[in-house]
PDB file of N, CA and C in Angstrom:
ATOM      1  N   UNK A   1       0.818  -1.189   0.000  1.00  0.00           N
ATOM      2  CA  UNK A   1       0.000   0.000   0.000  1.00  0.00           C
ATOM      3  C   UNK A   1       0.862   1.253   0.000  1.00  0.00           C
ATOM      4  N   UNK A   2       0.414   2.028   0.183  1.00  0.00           N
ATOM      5  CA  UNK A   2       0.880   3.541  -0.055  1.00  0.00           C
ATOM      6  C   UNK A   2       1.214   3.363   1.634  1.00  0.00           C
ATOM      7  N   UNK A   3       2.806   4.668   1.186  1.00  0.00           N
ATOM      8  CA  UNK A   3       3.705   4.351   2.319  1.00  0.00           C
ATOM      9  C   UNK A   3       3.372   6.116   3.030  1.00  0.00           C
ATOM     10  N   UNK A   4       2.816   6.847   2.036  1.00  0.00           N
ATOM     11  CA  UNK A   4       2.326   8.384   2.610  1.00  0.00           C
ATOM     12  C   UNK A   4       1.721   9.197   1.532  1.00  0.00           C
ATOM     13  N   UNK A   5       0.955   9.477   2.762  1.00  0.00           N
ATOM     14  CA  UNK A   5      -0.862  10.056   2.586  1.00  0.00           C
ATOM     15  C   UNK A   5      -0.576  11.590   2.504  1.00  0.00           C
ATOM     16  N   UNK A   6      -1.300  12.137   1.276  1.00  0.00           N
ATOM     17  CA  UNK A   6      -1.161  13.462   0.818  1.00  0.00           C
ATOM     18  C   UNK A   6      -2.454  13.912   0.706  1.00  0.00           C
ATOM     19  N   UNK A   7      -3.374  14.915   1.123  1.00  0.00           N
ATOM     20  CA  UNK A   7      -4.317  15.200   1.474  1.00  0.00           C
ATOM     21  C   UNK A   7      -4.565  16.857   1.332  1.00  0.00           C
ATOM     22  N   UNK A   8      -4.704  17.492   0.037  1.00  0.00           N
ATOM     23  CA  UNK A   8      -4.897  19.442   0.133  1.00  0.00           C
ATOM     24  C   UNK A   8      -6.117  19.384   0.710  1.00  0.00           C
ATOM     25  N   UNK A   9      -6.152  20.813   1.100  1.00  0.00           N
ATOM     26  CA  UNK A   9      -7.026  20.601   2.200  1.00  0.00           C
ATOM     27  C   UNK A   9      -7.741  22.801   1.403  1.00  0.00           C
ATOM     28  N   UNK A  10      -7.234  22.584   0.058  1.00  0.00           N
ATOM     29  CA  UNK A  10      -7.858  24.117  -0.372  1.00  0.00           C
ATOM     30  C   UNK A  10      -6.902  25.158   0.433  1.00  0.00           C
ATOM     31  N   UNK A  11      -7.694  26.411   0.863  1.00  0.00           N
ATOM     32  CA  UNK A  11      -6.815  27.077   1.046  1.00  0.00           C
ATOM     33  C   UNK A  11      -6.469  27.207   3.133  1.00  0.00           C
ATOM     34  N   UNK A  12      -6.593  26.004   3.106  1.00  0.00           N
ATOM     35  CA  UNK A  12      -6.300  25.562   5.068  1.00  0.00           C
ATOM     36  C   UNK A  12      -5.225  24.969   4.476  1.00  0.00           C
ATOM     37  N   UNK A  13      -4.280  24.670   3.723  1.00  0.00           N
ATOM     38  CA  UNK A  13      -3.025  24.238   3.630  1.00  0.00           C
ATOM     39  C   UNK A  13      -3.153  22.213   3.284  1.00  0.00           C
ATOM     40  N   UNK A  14      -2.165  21.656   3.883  1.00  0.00           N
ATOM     41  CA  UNK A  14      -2.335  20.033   3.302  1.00  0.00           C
ATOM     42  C   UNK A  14      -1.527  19.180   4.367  1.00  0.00           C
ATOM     43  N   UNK A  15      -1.946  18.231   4.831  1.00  0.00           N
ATOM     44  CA  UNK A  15      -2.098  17.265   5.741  1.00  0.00           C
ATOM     45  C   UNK A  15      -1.314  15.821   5.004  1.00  0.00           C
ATOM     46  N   UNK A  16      -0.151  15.528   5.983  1.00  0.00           N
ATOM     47  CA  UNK A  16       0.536  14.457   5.352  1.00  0.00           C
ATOM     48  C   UNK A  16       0.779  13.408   6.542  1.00  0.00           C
ATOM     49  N   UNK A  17       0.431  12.206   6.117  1.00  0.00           N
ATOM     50  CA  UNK A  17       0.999  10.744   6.958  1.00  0.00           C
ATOM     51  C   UNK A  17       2.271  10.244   6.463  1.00  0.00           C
ATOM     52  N   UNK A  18       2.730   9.439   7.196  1.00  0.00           N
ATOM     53  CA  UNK A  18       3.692   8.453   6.933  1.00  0.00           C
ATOM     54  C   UNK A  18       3.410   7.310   7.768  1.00  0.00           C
ATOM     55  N   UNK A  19       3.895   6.269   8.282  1.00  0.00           N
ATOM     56  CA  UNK A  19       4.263   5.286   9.505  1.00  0.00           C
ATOM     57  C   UNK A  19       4.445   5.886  10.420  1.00  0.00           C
ATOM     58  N   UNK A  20       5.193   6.566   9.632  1.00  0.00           N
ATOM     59  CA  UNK A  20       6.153   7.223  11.239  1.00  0.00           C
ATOM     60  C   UNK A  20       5.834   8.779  11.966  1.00  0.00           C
ATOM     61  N   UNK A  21       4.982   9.537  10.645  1.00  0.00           N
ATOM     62  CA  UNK A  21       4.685  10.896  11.145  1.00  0.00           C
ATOM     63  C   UNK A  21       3.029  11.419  10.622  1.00  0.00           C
ATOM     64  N   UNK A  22       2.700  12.462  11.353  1.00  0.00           N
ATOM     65  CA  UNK A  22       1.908  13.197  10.461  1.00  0.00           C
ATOM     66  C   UNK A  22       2.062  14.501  10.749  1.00  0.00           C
ATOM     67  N   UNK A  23       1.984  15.424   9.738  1.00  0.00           N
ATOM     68  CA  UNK A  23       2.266  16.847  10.238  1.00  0.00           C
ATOM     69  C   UNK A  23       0.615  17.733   9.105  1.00  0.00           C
ATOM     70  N   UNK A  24       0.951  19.032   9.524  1.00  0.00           N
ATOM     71  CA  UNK A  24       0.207  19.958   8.758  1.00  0.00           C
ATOM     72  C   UNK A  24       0.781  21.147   8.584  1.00  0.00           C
ATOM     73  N   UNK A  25       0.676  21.582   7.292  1.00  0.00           N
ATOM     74  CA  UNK A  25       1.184  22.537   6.457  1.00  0.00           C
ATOM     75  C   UNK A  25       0.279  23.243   6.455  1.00  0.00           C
ATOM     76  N   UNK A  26       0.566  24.698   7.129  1.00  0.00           N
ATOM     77  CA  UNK A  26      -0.702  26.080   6.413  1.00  0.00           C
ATOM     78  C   UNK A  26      -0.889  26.741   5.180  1.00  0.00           C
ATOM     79  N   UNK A  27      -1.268  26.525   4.505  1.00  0.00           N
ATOM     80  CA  UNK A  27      -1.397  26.966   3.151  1.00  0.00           C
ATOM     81  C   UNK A  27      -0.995  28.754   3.447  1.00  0.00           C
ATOM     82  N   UNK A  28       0.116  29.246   2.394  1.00  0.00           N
ATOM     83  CA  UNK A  28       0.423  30.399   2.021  1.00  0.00           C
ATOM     84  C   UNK A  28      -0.843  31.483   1.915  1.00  0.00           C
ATOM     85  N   UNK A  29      -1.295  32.359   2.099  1.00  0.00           N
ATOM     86  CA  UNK A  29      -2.262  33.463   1.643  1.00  0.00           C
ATOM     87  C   UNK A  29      -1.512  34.778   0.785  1.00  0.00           C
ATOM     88  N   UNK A  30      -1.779  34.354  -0.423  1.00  0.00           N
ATOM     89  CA  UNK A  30      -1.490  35.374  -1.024  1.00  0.00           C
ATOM     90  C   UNK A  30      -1.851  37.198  -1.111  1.00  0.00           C
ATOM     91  N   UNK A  31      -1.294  38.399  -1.496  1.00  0.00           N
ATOM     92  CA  UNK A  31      -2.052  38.864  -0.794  1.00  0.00           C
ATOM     93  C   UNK A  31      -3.065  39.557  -2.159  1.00  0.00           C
ATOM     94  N   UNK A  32      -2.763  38.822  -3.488  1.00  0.00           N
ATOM     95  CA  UNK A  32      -4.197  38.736  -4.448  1.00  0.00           C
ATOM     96  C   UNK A  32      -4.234  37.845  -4.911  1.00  0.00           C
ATOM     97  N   UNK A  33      -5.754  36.821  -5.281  1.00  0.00           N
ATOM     98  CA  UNK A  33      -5.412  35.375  -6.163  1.00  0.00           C
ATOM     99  C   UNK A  33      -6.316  36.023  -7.412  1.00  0.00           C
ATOM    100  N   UNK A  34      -5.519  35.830  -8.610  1.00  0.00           N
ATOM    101  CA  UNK A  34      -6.232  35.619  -9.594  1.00  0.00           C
ATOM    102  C   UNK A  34      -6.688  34.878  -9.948  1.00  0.00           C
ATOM    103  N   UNK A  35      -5.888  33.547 -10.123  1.00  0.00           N
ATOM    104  CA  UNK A  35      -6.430  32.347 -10.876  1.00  0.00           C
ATOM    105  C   UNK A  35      -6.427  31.202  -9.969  1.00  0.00           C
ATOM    106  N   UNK A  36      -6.953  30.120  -9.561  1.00  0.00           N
ATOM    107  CA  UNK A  36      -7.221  29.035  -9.216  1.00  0.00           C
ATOM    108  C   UNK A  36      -6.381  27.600  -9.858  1.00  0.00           C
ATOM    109  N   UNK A  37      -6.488  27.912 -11.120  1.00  0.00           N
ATOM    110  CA  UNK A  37      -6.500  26.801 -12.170  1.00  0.00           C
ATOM    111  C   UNK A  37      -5.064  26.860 -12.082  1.00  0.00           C
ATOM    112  N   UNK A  38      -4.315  25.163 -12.338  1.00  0.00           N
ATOM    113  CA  UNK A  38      -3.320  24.830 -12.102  1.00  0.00           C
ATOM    114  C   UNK A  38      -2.707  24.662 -10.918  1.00  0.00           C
ATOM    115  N   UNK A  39      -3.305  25.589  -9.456  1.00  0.00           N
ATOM    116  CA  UNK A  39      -2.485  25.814  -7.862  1.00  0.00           C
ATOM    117  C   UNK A  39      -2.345  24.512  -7.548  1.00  0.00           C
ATOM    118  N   UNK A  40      -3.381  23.321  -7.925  1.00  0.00           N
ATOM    119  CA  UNK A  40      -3.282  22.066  -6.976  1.00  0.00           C
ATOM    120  C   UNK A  40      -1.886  21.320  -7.754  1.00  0.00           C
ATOM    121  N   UNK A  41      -2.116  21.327  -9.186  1.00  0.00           N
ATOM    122  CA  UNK A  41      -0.887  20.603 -10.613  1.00  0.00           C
ATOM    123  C   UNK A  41       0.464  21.042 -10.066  1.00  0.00           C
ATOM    124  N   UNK A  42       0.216  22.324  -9.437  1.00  0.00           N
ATOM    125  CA  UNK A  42       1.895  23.160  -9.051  1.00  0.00           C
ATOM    126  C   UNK A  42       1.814  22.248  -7.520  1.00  0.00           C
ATOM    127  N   UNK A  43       1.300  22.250  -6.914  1.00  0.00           N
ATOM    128  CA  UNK A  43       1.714  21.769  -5.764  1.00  0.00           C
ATOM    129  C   UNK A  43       1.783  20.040  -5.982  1.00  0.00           C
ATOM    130  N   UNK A  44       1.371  19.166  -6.465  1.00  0.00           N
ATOM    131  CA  UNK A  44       1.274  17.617  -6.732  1.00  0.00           C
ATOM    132  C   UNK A  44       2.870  17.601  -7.741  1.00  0.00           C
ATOM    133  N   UNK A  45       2.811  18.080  -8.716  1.00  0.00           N
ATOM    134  CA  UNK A  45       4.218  18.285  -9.309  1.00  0.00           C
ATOM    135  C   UNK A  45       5.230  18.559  -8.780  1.00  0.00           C
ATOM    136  N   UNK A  46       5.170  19.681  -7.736  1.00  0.00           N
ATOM    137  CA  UNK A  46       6.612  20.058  -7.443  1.00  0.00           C
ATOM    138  C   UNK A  46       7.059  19.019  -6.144  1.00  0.00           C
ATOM    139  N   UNK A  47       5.955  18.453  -5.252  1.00  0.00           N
ATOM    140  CA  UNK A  47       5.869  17.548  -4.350  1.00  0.00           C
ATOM    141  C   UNK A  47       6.512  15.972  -4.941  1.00  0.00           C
ATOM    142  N   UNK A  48       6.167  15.540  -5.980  1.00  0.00           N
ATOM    143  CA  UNK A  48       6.658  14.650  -6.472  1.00  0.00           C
ATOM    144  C   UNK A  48       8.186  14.917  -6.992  1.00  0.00           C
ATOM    145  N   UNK A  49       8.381  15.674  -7.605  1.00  0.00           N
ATOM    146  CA  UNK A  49       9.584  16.020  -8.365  1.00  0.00           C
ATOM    147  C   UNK A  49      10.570  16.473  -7.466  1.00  0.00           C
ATOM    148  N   UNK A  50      10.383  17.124  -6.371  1.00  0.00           N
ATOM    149  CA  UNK A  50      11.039  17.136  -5.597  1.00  0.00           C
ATOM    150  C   UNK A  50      11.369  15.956  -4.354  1.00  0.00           C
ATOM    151  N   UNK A  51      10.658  15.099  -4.249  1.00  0.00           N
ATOM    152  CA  UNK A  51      10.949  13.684  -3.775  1.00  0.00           C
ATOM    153  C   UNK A  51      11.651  12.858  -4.351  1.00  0.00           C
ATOM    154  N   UNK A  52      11.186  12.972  -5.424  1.00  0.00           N
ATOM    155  CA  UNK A  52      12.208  12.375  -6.702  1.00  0.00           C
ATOM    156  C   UNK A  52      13.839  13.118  -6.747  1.00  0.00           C
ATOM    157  N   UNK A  53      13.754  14.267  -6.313  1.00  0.00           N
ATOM    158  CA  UNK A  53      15.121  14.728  -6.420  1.00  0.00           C
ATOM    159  C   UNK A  53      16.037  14.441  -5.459  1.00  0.00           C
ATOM    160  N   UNK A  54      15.289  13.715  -3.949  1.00  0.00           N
ATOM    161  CA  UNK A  54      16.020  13.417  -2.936  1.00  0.00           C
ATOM    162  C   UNK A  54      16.024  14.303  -1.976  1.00  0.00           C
ATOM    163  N   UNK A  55      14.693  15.411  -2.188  1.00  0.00           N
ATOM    164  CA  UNK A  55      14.263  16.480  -0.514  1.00  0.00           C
ATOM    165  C   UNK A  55      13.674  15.621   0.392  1.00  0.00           C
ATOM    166  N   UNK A  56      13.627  15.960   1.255  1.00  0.00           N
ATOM    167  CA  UNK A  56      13.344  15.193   2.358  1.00  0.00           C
ATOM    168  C   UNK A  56      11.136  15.978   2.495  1.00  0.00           C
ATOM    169  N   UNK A  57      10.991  14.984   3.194  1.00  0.00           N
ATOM    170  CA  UNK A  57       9.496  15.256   2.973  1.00  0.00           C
ATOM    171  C   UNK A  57       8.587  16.826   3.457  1.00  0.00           C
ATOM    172  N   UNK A  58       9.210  17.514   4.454  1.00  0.00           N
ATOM    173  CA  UNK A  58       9.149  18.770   4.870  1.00  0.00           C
ATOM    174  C   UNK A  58       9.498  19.533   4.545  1.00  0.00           C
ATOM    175  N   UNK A  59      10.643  19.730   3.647  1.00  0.00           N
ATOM    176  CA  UNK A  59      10.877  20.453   2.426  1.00  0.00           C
ATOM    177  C   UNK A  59      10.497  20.542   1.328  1.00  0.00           C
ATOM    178  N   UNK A  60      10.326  19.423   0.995  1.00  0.00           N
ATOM    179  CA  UNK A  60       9.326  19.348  -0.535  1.00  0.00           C
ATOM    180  C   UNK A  60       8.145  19.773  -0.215  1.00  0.00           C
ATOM    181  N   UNK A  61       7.480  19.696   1.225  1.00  0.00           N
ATOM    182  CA  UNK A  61       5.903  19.824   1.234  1.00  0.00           C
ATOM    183  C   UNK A  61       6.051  21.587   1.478  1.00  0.00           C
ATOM    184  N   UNK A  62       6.933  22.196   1.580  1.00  0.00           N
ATOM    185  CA  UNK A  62       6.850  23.889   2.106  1.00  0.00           C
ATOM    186  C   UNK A  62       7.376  24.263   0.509  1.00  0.00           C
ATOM    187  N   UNK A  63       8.614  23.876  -0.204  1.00  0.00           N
ATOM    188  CA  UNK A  63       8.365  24.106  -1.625  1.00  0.00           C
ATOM    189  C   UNK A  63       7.085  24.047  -2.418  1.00  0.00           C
ATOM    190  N   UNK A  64       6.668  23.030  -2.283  1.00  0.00           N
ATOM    191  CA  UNK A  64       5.513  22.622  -2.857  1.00  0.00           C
ATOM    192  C   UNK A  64       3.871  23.899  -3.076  1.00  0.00           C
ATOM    193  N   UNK A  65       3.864  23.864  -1.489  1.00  0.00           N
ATOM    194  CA  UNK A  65       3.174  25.346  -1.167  1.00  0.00           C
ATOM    195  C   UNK A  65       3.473  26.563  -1.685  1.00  0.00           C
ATOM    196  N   UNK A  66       5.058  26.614  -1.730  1.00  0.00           N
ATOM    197  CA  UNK A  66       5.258  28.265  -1.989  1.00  0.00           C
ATOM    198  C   UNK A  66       4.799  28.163  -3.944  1.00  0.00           C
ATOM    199  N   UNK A  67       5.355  27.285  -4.506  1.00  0.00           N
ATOM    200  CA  UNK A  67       4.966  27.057  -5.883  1.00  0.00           C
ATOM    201  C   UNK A  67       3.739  26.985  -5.993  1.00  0.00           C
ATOM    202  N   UNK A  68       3.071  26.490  -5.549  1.00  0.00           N
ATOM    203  CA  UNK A  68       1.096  26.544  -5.554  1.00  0.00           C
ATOM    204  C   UNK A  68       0.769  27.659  -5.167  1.00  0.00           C
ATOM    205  N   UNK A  69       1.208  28.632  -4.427  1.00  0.00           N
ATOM    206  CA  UNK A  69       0.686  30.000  -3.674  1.00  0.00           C
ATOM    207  C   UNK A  69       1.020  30.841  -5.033  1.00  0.00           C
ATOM    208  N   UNK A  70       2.605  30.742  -5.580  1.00  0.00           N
ATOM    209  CA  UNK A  70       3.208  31.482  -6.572  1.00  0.00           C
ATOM    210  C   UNK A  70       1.680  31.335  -7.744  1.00  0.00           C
ATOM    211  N   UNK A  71       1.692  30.471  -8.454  1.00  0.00           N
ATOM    212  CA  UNK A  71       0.549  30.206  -9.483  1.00  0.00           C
ATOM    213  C   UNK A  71      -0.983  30.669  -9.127  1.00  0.00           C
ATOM    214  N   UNK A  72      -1.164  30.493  -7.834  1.00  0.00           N
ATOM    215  CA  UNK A  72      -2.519  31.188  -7.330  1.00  0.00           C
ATOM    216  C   UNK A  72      -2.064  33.174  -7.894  1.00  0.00           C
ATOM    217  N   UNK A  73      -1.160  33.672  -7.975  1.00  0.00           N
ATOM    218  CA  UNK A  73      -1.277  34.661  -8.371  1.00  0.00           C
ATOM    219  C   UNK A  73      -1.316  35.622  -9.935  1.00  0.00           C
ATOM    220  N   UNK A  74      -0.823  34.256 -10.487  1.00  0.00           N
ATOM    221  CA  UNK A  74      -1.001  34.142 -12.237  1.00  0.00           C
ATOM    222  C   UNK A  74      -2.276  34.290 -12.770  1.00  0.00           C
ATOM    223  N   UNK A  75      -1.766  34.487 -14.029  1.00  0.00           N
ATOM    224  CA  UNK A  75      -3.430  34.437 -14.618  1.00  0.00           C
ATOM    225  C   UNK A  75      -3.912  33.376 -15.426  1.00  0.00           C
ATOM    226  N   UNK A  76      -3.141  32.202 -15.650  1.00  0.00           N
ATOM    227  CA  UNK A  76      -3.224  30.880 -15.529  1.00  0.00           C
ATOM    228  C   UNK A  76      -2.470  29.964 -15.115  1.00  0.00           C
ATOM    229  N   UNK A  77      -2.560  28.660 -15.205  1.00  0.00           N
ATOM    230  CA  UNK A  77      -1.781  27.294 -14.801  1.00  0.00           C
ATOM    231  C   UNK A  77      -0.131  27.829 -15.019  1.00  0.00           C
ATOM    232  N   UNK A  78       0.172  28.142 -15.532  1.00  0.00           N
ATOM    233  CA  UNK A  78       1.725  27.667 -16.019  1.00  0.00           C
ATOM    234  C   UNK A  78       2.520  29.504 -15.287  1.00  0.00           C
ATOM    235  N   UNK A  79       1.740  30.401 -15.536  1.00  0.00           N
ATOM    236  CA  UNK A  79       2.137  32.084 -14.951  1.00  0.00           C
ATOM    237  C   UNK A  79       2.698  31.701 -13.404  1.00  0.00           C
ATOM    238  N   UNK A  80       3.312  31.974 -13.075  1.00  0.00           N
ATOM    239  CA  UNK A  80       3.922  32.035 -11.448  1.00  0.00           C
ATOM    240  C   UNK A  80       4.373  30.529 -11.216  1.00  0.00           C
ATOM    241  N   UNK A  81       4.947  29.465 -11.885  1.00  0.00           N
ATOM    242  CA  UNK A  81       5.505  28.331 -11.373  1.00  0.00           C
ATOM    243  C   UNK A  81       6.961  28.862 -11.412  1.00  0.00           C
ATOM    244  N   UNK A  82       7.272  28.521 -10.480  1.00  0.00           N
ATOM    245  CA  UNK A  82       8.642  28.763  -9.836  1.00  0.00           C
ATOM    246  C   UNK A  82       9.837  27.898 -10.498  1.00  0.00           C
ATOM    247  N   UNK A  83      11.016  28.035 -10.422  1.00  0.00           N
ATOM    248  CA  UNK A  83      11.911  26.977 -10.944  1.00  0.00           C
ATOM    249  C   UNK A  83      12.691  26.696  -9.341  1.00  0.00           C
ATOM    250  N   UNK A  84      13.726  25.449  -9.561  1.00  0.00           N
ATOM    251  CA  UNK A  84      13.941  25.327  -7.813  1.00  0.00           C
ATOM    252  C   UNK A  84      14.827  26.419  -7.446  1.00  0.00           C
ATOM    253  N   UNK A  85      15.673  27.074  -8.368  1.00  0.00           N
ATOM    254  CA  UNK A  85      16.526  28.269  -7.632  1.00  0.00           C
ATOM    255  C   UNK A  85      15.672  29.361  -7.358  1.00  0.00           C
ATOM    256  N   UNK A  86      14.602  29.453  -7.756  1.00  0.00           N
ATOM    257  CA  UNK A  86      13.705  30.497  -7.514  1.00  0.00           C
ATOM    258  C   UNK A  86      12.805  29.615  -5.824  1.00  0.00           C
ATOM    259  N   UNK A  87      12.469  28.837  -5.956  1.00  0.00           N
ATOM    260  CA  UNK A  87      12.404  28.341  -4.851  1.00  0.00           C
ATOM    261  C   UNK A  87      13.277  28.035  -3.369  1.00  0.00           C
ATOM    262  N   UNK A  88      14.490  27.692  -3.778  1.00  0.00           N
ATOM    263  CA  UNK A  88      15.336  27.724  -2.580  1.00  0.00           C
ATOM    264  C   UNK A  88      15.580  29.362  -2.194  1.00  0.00           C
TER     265      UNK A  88
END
């Protein structure tokens, strides 16, 4: 089965399990959202891709956010995705 549970939770931030942990992340508040479309794709993408790169799970999940918050301020999906030097 699945070894950890990923759960957005909109704009209350996103809720993660493991075996061994669970924590909660507050979702960023931007201080205008234009667009909606794409915020969840930026955060599931950069969460994966950055696991895949070898971040550790509390880092990828606060990257993850700031890249989903970034795109909540675009005026579509792809406007405000971050690259990782723009992220670190």
């Amino acid at each position: 089965g699945a070894h950890t549970l990923v759960v957005t939770c909109g704009a209350e931030g996103v809720r993660i399990a493991t075996p061994k942990e669970r924590f909660f992340h507050t979702a960023y508040q931007p201080n205008k959202i234009t667009n909606t479309v794409g915020a969840g794709d930026a955060f599931g993408s950069s969460l994966f891709g950055l696991l895949l790169s070898g971040y550790d799970l509390k880092q990828a999940v606060e990257y993850a956010v700031t890249n989903s918050t970034s795109v909540l301020q675009g005026r579509d999906a792809k406007e405000g995705l971050l690259s990782l030097a723009q992220l670190k």
